[in-house]
Structure formats: structure tokens, C-alpha cells
Protein backbone atom coordinates (compact mmCIF):
# COMPACT_ATOMS: atom_id res chain seq x y z
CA UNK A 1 146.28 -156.50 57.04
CA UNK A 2 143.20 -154.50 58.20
CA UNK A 3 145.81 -151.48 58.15
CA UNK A 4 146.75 -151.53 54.55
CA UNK A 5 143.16 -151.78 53.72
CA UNK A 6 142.49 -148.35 55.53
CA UNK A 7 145.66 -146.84 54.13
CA UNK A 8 144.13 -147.60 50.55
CA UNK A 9 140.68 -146.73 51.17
CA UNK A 10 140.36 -143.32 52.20
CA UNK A 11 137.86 -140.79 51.73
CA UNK A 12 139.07 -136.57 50.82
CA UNK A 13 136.93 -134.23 52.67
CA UNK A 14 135.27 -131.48 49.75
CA UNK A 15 137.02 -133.84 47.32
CA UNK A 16 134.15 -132.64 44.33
CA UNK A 17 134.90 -128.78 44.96
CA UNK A 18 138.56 -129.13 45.09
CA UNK A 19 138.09 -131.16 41.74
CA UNK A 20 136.01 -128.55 39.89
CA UNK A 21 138.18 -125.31 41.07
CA UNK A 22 141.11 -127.46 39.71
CA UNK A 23 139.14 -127.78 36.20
CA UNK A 24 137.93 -124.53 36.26
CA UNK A 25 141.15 -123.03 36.28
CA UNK A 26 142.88 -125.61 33.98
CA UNK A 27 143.41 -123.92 30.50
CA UNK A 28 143.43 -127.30 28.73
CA UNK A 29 140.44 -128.41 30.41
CA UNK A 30 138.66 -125.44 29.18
CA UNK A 31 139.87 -125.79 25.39
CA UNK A 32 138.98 -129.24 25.45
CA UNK A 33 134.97 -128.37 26.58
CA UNK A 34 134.66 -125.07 25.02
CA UNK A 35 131.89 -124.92 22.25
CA UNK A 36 132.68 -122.64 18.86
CA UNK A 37 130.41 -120.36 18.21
CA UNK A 38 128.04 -121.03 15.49
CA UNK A 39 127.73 -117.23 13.71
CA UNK A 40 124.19 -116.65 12.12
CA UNK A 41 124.93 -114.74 9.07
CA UNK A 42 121.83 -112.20 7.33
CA UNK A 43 120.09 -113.62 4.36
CA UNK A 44 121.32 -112.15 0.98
CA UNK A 45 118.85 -109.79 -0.96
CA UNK A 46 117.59 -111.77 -4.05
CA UNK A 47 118.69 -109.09 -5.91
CA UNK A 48 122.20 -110.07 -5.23
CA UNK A 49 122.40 -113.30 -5.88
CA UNK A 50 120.18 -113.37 -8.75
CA UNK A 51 122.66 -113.77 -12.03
CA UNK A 52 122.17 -110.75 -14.52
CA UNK A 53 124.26 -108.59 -16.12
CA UNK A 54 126.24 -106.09 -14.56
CA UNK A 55 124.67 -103.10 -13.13
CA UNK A 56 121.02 -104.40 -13.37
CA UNK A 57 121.42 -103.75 -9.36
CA UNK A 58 122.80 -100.59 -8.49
CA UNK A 59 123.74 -98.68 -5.70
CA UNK A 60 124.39 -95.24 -6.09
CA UNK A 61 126.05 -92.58 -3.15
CA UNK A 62 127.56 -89.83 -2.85
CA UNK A 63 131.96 -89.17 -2.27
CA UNK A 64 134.03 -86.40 -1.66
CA UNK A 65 134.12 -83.60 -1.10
CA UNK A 66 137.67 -83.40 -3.59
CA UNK A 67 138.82 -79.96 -4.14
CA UNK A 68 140.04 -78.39 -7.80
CA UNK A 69 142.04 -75.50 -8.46
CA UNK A 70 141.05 -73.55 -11.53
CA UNK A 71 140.73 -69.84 -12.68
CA UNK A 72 138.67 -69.63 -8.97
CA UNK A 73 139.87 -70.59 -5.38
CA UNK A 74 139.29 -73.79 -4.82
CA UNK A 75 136.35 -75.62 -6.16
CA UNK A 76 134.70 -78.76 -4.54
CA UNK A 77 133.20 -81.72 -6.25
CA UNK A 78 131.57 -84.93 -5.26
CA UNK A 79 131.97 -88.59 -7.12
CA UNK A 80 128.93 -90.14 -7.92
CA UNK A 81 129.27 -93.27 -7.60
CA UNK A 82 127.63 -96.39 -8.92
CA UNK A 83 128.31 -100.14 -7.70
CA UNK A 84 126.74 -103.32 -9.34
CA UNK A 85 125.51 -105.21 -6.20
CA UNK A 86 126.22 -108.41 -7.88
CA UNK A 87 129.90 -108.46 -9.60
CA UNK A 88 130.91 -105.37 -7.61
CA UNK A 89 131.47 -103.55 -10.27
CA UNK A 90 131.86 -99.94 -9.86
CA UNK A 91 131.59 -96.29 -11.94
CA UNK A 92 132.56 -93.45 -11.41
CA UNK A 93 131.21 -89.74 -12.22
CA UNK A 94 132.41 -86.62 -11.08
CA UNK A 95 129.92 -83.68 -10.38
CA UNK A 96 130.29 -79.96 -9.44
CA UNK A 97 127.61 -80.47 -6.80
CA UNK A 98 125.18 -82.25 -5.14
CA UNK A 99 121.77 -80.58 -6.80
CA UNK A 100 119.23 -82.89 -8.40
CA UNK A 101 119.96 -82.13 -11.87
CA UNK A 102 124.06 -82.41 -11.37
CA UNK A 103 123.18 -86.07 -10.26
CA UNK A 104 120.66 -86.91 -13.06
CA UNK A 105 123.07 -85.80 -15.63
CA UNK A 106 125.77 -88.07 -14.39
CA UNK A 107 123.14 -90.61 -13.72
CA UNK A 108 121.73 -89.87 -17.73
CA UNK A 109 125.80 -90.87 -18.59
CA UNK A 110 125.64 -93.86 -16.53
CA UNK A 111 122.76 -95.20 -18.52
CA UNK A 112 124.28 -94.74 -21.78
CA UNK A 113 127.59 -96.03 -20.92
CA UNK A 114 125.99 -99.03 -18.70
CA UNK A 115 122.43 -99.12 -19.94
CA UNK A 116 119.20 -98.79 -18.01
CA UNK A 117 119.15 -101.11 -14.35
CA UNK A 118 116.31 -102.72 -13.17
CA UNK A 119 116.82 -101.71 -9.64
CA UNK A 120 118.58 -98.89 -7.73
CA UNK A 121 119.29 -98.72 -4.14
CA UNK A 122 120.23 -95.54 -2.07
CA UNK A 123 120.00 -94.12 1.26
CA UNK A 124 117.44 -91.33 1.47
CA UNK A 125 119.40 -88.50 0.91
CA UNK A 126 117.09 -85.50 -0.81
CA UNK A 127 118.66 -85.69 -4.13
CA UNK A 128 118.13 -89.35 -4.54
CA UNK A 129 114.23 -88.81 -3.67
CA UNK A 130 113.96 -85.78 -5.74
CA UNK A 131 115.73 -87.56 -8.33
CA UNK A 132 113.20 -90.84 -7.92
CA UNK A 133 110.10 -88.55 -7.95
CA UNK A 134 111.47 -86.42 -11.43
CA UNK A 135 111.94 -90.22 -12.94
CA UNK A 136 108.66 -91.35 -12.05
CA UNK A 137 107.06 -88.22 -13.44
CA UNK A 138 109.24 -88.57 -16.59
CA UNK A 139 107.75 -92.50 -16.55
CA UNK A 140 104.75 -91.19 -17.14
CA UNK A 141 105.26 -88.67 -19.63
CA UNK A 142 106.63 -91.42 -21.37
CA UNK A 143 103.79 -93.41 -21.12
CA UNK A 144 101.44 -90.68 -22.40
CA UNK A 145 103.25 -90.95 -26.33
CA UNK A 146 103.17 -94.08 -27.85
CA UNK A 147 106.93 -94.10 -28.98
CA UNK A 148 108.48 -93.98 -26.28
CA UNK A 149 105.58 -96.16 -23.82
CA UNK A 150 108.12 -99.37 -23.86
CA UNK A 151 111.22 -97.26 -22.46
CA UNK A 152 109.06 -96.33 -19.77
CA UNK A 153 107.74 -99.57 -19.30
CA UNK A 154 110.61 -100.94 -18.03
CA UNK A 155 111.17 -98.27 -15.14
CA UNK A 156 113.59 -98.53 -12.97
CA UNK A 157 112.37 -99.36 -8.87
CA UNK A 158 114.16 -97.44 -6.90
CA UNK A 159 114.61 -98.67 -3.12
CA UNK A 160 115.95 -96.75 -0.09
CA UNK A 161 117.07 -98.08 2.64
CA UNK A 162 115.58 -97.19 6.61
CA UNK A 163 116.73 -93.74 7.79
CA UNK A 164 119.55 -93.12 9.75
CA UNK A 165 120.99 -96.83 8.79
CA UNK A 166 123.62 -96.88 6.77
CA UNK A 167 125.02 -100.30 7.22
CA UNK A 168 121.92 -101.75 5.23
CA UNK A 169 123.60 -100.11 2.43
CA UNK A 170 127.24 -101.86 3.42
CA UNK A 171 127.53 -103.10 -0.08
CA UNK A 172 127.89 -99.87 -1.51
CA UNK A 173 129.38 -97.61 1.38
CA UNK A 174 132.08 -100.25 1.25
CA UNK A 175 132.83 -99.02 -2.18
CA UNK A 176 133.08 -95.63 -1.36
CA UNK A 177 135.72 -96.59 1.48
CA UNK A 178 138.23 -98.12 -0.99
CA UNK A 179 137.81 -95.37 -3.48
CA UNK A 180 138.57 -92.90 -1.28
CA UNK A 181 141.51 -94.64 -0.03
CA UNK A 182 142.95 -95.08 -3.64
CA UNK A 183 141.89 -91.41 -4.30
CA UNK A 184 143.91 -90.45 -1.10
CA UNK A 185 147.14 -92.76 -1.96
CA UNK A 186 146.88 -91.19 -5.93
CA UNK A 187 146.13 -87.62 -4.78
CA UNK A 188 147.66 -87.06 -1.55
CA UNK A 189 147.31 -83.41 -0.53
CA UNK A 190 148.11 -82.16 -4.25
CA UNK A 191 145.63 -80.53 -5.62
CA UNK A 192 144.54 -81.21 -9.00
CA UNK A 193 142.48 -79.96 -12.05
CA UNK A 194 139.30 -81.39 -13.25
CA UNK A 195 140.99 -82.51 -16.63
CA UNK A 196 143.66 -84.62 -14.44
């Protein structure tokens, strides 16, 4: 009787480490314990989740180059392009170059097709900072003449993102991916003209 006993009772030598290497290496075991990450996501801007119309919000940037053909060689261009940071709306404005004046023309036709935002963001490329410094001056001319003080009362802020960072401006360099990859998939390699 005493000899069943011991055959029952017995005691495994390292019986805990051969357990946990067995558990360790069991794939089920692992599922079964494994903890999902919890992802932290970045707060929204305000701006962008505050309800307005479109294009109160705007990012602007640069696209291209895109080359023309006309009575010269080839001719390059840039799209300007303008995003609403809330319904992700997006226009589009072609310019011959990248000068300060090019871009306030096309932004001049954004404003009368999309009138005047409250904010615009940008990365801190010299002709958006020229561009912010000529509005501010012209905010103040404006200010100077009574007619026109409430147009330049309701200036536009213009914010710039850190240097060297553009994935604080993802909202709008997203944009500019997808329009150049329906520009690419319309255009190909042909090349057109500027009234095309």
C-alpha cells in the first residue's frame, strides 16, 4: 500500500523552470497574456475641430515643379495650393514661380473666390514670411483710412510651423501627396500647355 502512495506522490526536480520555458515558448500561452497596446494619439489643434465655414483655416504650400511647353523650351510652374484644415477642402492655383508677388496674386484669387480666412498655416518658406510681413504692412495701411479700417480689422494670423518639421504641417503636405499623384496618373510624362 505504502508503494502506491510513493508511486503517486512524487516530486520533479526544476519542475518551475521546466514549466516556464514550456510557457515561454507556447504561442497560445503568449496570445492569451499579451497586453494590446494602448496608442496615445496628439491632441487636435482647436482650429480644426472648431465648426466654421470652409477655408476659415488654411494651409497653404507649395507643388510642382510641372513643366509647359509654349513658344519657349520648357517652362516650369508650381501649384499653390490651399487646404481647409477642417472639411479638407482643397484649391488649387497655378503660378509661373515661386516670387512673393506670383504667390500673393494667386493668394488675392483665393480670397475672392473663397473669401478672407481667419487663420493661415505654412511652413517657413521665404515667400510665405515675405508674404506675411507685406500683409501686415498692408493691415496697417488699411488701418490708417477710415474706409477700409474694418477689412483690416479682421486680419488674417498667420502661423508657421517649427523649422525643419514638416510633419506638423501633415494636414496639408498630405494634400499635396494626392494631388500630385492624380496630376501624375492625368499627366503622365505628356507635356501640356498652360490652357490644358
Amino acid at each position: 500500500m505504502c508503494f502506491r502512495i510513493y508511486e503517486r506522490n512524487f516530486w520533479i526536480l526544476r519542475a518551475r523552470q521546466a514549466i516556464k520555458k514550456i510557457l515561454h515558448t507556447c504561442l497560445q500561452c503568449k496570445i492569451a497574456r499579451n497586453l494590446f497596446g494602448q496608442d496615445r494619439e496628439a491632441p487636435m489643434l482647436a482650429e480644426r475641430i472648431t465648426a466654421s465655414r470652409p477655408f476659415q483655416v488654411t494651409g497653404i504650400e507649395f507643388a510642382g515643379p510641372l513643366y509647359f511647353k509654349g513658344n519657349l523650351p520648357l517652362r516650369k510652374c508650381y501649384i499653390a495650393l490651399f487646404t481647409c484644415a477642417i472639411v479638407r477642402a482643397v484649391y488649387l492655383e497655378l503660378c509661373s514661380d515661386l516670387t512673393t508677388d506670383t504667390f500673393l496674386l494667386a493668394f488675392q484669387r483665393f480670397i475672392w473666390l473663397r473669401g478672407l480666412p481667419h487663420t493661415v498655416c505654412s511652413d517657413n518658406a521665404r515667400t510665405f514670411q515675405d508674404a506675411n510681413r507685406e500683409l501686415a504692412e498692408l493691415c496697417q495701411a488699411l488701418l490708417a483710412t477710415k474706409n477700409h479700417a474694418h477689412i483690416a480689422q479682421q486680419g488674417i494670423t498667420w502661423k508657421f510651423i517649427a523649422p525643419r518639421a514638416a510633419s506638423c504641417g501633415g494636414w496639408w503636405e498630405r494634400m499635396i501627396g494626392t494631388t500630385k499623384r492624380c496630376l501624375g496618373k492625368l499627366l503622365g510624362r505628356s507635356q501640356s500647355t498652360e490652357k490644358s
